[in-house]
C-alpha atoms as a PDB file:
ATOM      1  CA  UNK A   1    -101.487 -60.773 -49.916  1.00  0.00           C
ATOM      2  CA  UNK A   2    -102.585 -64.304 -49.820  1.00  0.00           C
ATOM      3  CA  UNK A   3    -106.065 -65.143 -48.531  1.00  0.00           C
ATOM      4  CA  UNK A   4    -107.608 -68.542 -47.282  1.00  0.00           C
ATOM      5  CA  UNK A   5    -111.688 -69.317 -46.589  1.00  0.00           C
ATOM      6  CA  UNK A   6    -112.324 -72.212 -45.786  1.00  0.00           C
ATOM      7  CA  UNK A   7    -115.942 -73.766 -46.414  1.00  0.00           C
ATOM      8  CA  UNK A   8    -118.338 -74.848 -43.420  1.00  0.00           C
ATOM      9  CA  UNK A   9    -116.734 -76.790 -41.104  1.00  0.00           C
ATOM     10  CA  UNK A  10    -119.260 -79.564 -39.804  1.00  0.00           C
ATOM     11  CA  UNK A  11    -118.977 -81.250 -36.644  1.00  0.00           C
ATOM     12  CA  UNK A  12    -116.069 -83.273 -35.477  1.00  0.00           C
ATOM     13  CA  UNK A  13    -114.989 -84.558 -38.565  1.00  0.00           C
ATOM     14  CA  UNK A  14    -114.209 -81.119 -39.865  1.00  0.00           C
ATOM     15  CA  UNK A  15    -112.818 -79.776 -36.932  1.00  0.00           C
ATOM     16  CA  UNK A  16    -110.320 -82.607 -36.697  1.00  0.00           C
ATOM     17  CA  UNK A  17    -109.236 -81.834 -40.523  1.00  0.00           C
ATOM     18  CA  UNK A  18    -108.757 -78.189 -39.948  1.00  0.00           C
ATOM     19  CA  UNK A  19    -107.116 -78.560 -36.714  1.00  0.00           C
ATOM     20  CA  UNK A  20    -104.279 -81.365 -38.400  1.00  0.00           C
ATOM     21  CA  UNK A  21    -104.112 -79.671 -41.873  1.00  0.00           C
ATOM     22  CA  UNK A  22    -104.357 -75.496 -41.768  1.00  0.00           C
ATOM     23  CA  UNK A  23    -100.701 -75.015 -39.863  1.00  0.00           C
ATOM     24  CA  UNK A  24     -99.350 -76.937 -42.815  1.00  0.00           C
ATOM     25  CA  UNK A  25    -101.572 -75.009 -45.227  1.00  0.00           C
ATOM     26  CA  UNK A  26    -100.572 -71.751 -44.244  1.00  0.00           C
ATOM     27  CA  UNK A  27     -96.868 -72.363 -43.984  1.00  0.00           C
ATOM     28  CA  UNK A  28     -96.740 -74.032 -47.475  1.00  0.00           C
ATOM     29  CA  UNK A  29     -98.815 -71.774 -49.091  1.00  0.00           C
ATOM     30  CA  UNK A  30     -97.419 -68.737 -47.351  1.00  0.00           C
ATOM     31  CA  UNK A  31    -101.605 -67.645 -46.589  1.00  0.00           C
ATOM     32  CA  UNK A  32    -101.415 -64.253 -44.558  1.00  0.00           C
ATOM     33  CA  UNK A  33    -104.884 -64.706 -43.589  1.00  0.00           C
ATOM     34  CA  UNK A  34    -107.696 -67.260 -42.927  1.00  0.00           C
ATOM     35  CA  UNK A  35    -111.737 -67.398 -42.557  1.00  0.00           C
ATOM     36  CA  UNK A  36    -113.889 -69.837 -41.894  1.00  0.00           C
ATOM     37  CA  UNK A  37    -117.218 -70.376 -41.518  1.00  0.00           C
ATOM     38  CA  UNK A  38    -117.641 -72.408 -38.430  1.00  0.00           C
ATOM     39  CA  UNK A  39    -121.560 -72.453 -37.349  1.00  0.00           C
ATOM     40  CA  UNK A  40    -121.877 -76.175 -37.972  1.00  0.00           C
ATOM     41  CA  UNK A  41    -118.927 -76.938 -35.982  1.00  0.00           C
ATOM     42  CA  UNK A  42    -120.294 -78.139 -32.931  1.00  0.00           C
ATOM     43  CA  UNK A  43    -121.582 -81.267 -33.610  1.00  0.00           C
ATOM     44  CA  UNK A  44    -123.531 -79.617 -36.764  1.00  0.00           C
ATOM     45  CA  UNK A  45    -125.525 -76.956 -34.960  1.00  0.00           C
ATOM     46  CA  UNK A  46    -124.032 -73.933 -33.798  1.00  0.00           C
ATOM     47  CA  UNK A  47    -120.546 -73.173 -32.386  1.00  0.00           C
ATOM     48  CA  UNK A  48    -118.925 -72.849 -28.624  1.00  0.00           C
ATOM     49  CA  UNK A  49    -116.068 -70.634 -27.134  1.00  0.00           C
ATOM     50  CA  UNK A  50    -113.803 -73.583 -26.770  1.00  0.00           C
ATOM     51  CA  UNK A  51    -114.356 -74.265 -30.792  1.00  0.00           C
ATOM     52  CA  UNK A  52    -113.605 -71.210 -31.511  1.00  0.00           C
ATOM     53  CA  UNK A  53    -110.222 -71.251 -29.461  1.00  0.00           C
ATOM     54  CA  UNK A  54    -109.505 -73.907 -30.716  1.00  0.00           C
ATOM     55  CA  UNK A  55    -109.719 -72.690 -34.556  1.00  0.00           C
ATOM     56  CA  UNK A  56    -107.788 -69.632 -33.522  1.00  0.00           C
ATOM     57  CA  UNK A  57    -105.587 -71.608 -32.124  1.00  0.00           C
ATOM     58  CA  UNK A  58    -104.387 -73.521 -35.455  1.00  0.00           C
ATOM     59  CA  UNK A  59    -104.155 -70.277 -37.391  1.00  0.00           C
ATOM     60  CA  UNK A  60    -108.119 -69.298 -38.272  1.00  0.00           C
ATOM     61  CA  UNK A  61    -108.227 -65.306 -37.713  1.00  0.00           C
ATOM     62  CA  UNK A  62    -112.011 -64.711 -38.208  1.00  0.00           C
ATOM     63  CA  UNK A  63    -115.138 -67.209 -38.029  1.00  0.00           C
ATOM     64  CA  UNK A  64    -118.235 -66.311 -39.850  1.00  0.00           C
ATOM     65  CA  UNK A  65    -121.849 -68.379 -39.310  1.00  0.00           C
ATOM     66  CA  UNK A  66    -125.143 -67.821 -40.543  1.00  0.00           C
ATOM     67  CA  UNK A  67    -128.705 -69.395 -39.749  1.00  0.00           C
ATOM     68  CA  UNK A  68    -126.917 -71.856 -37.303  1.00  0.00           C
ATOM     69  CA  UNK A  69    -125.261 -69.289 -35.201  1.00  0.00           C
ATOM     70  CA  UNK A  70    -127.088 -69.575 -31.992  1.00  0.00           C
ATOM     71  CA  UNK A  71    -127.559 -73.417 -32.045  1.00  0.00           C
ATOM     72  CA  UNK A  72    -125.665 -73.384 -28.888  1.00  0.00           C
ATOM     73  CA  UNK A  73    -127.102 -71.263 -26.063  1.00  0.00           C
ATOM     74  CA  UNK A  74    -123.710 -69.931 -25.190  1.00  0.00           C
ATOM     75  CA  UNK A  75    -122.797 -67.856 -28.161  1.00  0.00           C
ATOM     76  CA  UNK A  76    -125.192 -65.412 -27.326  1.00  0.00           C
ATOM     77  CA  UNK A  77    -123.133 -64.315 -24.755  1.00  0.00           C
ATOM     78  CA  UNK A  78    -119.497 -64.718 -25.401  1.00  0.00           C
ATOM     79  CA  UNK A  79    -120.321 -63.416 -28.935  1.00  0.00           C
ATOM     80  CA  UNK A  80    -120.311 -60.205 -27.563  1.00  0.00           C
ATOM     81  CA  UNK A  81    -116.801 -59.945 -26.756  1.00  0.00           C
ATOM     82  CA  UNK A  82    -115.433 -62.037 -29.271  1.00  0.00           C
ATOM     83  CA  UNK A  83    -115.070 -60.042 -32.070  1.00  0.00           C
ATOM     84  CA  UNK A  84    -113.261 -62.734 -34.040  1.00  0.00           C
ATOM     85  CA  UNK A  85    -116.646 -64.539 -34.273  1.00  0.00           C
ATOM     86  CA  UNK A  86    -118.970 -62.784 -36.930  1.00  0.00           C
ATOM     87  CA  UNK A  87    -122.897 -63.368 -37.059  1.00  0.00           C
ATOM     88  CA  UNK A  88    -124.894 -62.390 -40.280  1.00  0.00           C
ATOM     89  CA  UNK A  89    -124.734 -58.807 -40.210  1.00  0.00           C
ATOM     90  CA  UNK A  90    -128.343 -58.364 -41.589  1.00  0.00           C
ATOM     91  CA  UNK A  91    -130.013 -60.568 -38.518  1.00  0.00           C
ATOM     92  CA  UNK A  92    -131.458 -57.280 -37.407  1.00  0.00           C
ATOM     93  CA  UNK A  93    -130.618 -54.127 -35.033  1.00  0.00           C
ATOM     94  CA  UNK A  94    -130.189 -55.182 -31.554  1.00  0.00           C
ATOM     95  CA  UNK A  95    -128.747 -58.595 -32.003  1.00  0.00           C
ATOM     96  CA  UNK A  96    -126.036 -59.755 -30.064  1.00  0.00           C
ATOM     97  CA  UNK A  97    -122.288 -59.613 -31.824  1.00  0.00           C
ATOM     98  CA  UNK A  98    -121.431 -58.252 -34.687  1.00  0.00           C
ATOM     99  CA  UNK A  99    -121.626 -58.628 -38.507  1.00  0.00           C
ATOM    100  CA  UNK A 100    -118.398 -56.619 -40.030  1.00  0.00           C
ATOM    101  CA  UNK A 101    -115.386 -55.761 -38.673  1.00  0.00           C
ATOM    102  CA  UNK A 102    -112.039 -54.710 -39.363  1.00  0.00           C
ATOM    103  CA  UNK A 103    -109.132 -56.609 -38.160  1.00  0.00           C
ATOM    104  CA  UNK A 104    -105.357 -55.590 -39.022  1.00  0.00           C
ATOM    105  CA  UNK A 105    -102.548 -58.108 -40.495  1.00  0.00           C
ATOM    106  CA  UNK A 106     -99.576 -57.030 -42.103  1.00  0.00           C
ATOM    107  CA  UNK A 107     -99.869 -53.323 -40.917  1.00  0.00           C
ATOM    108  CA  UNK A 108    -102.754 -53.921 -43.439  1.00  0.00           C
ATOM    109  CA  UNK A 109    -106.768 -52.889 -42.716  1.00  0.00           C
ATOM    110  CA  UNK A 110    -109.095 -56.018 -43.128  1.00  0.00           C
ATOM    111  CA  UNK A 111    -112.270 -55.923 -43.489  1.00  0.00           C
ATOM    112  CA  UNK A 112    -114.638 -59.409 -43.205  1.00  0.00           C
ATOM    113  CA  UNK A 113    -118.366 -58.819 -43.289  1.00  0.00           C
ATOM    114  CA  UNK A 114    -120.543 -61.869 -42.958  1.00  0.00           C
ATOM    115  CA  UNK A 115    -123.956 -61.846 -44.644  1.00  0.00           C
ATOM    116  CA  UNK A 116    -126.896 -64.128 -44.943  1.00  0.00           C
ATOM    117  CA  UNK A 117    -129.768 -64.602 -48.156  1.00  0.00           C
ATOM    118  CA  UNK A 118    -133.615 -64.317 -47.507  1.00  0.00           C
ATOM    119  CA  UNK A 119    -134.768 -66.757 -50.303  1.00  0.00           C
ATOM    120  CA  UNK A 120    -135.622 -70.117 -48.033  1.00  0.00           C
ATOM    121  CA  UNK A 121    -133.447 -68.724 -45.012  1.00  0.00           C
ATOM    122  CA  UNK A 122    -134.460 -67.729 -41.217  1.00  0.00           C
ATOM    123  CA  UNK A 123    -136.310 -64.229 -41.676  1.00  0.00           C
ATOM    124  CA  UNK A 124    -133.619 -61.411 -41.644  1.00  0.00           C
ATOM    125  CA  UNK A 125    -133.617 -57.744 -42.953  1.00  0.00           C
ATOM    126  CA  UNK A 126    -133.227 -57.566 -46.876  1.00  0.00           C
ATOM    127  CA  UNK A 127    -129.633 -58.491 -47.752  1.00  0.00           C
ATOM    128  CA  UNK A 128    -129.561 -56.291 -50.794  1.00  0.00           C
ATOM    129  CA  UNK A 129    -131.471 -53.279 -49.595  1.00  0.00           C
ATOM    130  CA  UNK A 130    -129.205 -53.422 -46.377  1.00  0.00           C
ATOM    131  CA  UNK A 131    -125.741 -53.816 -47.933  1.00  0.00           C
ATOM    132  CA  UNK A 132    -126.637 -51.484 -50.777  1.00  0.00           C
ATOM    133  CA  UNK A 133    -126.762 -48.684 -47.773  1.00  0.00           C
ATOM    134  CA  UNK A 134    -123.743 -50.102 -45.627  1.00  0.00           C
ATOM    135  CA  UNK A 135    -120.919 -50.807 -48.783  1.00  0.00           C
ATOM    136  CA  UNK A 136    -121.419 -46.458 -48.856  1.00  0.00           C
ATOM    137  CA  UNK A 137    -119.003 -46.511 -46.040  1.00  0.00           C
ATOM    138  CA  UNK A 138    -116.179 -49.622 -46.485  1.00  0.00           C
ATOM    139  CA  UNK A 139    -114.480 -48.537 -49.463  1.00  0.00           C
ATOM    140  CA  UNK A 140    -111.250 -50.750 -50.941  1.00  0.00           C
ATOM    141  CA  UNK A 141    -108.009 -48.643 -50.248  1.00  0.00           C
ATOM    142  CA  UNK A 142    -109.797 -45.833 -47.645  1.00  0.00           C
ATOM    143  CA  UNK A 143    -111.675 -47.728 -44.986  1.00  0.00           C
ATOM    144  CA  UNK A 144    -110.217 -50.904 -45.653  1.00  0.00           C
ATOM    145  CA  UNK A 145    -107.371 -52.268 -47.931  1.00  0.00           C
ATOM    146  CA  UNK A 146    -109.058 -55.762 -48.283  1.00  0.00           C
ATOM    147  CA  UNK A 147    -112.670 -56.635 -48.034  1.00  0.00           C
ATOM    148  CA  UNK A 148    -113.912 -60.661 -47.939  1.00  0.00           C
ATOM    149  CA  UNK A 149    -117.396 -61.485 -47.809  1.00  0.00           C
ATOM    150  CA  UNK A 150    -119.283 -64.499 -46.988  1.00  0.00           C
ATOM    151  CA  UNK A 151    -122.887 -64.823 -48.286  1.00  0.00           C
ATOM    152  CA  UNK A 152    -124.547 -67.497 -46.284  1.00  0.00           C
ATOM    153  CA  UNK A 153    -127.688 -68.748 -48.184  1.00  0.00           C
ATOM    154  CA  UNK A 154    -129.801 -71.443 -49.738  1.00  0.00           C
ATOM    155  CA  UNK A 155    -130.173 -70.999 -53.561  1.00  0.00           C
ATOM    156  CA  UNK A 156    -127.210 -69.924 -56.021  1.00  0.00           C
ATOM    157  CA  UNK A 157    -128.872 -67.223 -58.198  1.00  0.00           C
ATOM    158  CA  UNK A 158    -129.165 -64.626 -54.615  1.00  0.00           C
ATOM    159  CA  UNK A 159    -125.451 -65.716 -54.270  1.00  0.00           C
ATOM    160  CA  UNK A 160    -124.403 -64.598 -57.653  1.00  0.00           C
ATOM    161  CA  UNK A 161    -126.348 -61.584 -57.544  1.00  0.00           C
ATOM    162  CA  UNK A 162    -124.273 -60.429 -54.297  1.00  0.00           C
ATOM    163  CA  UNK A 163    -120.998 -61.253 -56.460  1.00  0.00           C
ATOM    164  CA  UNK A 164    -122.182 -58.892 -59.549  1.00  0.00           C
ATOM    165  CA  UNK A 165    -123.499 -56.758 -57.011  1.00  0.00           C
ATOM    166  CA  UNK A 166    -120.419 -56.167 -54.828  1.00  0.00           C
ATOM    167  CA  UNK A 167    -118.425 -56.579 -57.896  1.00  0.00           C
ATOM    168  CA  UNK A 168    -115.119 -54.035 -57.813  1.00  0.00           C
ATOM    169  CA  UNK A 169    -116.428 -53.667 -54.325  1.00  0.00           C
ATOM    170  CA  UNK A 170    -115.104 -56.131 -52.319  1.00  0.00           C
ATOM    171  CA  UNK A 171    -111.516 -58.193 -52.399  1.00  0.00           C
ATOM    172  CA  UNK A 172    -113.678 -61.174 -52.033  1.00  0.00           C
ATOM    173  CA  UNK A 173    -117.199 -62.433 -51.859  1.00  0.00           C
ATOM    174  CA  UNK A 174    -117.985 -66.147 -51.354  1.00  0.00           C
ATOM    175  CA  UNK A 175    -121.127 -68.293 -50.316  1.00  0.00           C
ATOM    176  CA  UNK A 176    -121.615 -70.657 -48.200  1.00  0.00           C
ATOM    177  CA  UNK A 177    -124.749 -72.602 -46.757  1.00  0.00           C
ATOM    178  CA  UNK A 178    -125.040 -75.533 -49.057  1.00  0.00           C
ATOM    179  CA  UNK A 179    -121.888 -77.850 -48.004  1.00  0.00           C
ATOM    180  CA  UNK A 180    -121.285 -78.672 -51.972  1.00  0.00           C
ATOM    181  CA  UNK A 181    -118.366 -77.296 -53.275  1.00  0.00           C
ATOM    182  CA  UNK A 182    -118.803 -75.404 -57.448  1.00  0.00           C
ATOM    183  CA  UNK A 183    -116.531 -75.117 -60.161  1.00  0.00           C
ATOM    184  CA  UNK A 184    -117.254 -71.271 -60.664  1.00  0.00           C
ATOM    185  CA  UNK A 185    -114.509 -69.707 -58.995  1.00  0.00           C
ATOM    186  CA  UNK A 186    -112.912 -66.807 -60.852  1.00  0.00           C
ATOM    187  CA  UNK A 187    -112.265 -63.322 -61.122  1.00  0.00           C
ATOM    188  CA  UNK A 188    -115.296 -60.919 -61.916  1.00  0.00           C
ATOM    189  CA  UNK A 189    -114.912 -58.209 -64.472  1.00  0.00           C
ATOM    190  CA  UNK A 190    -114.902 -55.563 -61.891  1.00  0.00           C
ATOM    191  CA  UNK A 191    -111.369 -57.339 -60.092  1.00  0.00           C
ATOM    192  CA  UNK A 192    -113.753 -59.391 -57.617  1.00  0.00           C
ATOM    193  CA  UNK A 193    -112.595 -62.986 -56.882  1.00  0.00           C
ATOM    194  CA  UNK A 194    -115.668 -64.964 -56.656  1.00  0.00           C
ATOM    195  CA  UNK A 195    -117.552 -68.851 -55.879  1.00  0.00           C
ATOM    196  CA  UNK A 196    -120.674 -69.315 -55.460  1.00  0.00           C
ATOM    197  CA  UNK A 197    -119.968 -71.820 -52.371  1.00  0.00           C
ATOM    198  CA  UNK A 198    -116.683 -73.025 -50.926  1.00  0.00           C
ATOM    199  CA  UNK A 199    -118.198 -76.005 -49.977  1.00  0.00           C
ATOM    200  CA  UNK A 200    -117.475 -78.377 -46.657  1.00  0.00           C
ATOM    201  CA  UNK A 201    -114.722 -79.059 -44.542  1.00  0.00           C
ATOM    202  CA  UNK A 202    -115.912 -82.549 -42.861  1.00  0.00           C
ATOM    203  CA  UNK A 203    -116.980 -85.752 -44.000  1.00  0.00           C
ATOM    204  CA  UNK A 204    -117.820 -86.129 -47.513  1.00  0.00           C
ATOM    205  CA  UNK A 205    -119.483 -89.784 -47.356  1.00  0.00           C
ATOM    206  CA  UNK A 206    -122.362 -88.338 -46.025  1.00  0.00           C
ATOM    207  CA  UNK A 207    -125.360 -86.085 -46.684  1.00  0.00           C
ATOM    208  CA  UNK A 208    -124.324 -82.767 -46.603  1.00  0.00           C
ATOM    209  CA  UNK A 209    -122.214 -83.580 -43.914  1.00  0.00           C
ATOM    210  CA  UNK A 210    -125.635 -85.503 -41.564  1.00  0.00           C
ATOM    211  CA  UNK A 211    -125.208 -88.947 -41.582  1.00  0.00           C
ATOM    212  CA  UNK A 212    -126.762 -90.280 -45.065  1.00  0.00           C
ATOM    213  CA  UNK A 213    -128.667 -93.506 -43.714  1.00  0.00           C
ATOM    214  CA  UNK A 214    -131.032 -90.948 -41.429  1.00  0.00           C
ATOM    215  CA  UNK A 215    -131.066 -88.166 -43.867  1.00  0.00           C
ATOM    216  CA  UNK A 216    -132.144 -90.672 -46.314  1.00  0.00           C
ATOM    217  CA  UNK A 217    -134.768 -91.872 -44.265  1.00  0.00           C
ATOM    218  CA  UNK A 218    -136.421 -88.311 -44.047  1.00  0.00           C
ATOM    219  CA  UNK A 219    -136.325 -88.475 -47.948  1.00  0.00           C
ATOM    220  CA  UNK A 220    -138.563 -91.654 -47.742  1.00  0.00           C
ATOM    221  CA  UNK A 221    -140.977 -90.996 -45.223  1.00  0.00           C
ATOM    222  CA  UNK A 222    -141.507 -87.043 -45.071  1.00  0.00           C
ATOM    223  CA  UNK A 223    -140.904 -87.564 -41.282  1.00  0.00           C
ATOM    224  CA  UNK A 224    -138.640 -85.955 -39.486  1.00  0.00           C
ATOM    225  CA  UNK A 225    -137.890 -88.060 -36.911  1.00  0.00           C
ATOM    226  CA  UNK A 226    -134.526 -88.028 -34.819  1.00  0.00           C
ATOM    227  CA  UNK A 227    -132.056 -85.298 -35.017  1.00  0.00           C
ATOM    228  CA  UNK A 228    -129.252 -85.680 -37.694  1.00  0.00           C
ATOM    229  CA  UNK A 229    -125.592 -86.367 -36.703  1.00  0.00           C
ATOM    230  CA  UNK A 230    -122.786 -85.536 -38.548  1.00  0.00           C
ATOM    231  CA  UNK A 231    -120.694 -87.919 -40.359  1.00  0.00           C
ATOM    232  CA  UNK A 232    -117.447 -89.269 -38.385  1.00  0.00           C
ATOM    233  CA  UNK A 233    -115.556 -90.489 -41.479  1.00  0.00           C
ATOM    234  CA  UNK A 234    -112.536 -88.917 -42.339  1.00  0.00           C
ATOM    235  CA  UNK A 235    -112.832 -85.446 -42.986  1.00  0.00           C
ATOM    236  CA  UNK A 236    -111.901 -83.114 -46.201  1.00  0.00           C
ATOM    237  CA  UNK A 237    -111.033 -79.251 -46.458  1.00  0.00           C
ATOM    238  CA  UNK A 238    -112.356 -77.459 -49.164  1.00  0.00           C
ATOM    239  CA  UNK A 239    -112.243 -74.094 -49.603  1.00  0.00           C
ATOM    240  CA  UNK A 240    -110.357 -71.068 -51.504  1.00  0.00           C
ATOM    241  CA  UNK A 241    -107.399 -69.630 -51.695  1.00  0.00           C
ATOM    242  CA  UNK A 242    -107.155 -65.578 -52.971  1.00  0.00           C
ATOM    243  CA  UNK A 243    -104.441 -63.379 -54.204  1.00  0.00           C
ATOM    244  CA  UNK A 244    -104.710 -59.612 -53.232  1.00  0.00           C
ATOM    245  CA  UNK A 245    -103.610 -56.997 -54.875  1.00  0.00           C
ATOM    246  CA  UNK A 246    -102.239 -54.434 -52.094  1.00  0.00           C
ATOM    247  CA  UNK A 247    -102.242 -51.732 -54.855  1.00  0.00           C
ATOM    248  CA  UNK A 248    -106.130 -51.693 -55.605  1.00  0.00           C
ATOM    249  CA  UNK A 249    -107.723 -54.283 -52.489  1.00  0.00           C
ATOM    250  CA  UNK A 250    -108.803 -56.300 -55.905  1.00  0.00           C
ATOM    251  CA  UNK A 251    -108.382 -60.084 -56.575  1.00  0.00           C
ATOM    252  CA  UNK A 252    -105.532 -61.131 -58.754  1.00  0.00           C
ATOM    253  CA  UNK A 253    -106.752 -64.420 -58.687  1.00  0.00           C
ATOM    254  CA  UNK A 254    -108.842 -67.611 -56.817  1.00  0.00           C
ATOM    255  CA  UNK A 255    -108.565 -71.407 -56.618  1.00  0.00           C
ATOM    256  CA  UNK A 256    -110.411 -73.929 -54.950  1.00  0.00           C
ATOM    257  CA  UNK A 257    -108.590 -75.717 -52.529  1.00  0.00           C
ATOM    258  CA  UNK A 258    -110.342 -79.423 -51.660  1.00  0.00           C
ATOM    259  CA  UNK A 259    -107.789 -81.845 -49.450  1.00  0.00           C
ATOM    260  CA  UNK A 260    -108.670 -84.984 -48.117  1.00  0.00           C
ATOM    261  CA  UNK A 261    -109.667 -88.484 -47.849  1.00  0.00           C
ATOM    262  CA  UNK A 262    -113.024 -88.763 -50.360  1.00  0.00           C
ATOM    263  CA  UNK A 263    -111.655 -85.412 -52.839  1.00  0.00           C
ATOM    264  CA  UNK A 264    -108.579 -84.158 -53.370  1.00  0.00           C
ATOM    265  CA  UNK A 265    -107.565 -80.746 -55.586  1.00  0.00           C
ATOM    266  CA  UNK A 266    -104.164 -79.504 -54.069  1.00  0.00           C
ATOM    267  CA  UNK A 267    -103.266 -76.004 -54.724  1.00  0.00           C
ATOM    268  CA  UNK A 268    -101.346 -75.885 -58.252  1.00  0.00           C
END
């Protein structure tokens, strides 16, 4: 079973990429199923219903988010019934929405469980300590026959640690957070595709995605200031694309995917 995740899509400039590109995507590369992580879609903070139709829309099956999520005052409350539209599971008992679920494709059990770090993130319960007691009960090839993970957070070492960690575990388990795409995708000893972050999908001729002449102002002056806009160059996807293994729920293998106007590494 082919797999797509696609990186954080920020603002305009990523939507617009996503929304003209993934049909294509999905048809050439025959991709069964797609993720994204879409909290920085509306206008770089947070997402809305109408995003997230719209990404469904164009072939995106489940949305994860992170420290962004509830940017927009709206998610709060159409989170609820949109089970499509993951929040970090570990945000704490009682939060609106939900941080795993199963979804079926293929007459195939998905599972997509969105996580977030602690080191330099908004406070949340312990990521390892809480997925060390939930991973008990979503076991590859009885409660689910694929599992994909995003790990939303700040520094690569707590990413890698949730690779080894849910190594043999999960089908997948990717980061995101940090809007830079790495070289380190590949296939864990335990049959765990892995990258420590998928990267972007917006404009790469910026900061991050924020517009480079403000965020380079904060750089100079320690000042905050105005709040930062995303870039509205032409955008870029980047993301990866995974093989499944229906036998085992393991990876058979990962590539990055980066298509665009600023880089470019097509699917071989």
């Amino acid at each position: 079973m082919n797999f797509l995740f696609l990186g954080d899509i920020m603002g305009r400039s990523g939507r617009n990429i996503v929304v003209s590109k993934l049909p294509d995507l999905i048809k050439k590369h025959q991709i069964d199923f797609v993720v994204a992580n879409g909290e920085n879609s509306a206008g770089g903070f947070g997402i809305t219903q109408a995003i997230c139709n719209e990404l469904f829309e164009v072939g995106v099956d489940v949305i994860t988010s992170g420290n962004h999520i509830w940017d927009q005052k709206e998610t709060m409350d159409f989170i609820r019934e949109e089970k499509r539209l993951l929040r970090p599971w570990n945000w704490g008992e009682g939060t609106p929405g939900s941080g795993f679920e199963i979804f079926e494709k293929n007459n195939l059990k998905i599972g997509v469980m969105n996580l977030m770090g602690n080191v330099y993130m908004k406070k949340t319960d312990a990521v390892f300590p809480f997925i060390e007691e939930k991973i008990k009960q979503i076991r590859l090839k009885q409660e689910v026959d694929f599992l994909l993970v995003d790990i939303h957070a700040e520094i690569t070492s707590e990413k890698q640690a949730m690779g080894y960690f849910l190594d043999g575990k999960a089908t997948l388990v990717v980061g995101t957070h940090t809007h830079t795409p790495t070289l380190d995708f590949r296939v864990l000893e335990g049959g765990t595709a892995y990258q420590t972050d998928a990267g972007m999908c917006g404009d790469y001729k910026t900061i991050i995605g924020m517009d480079r002449d403000a965020a380079l102002k904060r750089f100079f002056t320690g000042v905050r200031g105005e709040r930062l806009q995303p870039g509205s160059g032409e955008g870029t996807i980047s993301g990866v694309k995974i093989v499944g293994d229906i036998k085992t729920g393991l990876a058979k293998a990962i590539e990055p995917i980066i298509i665009g106007a600023n880089l470019t590494k097509q699917f071989t």
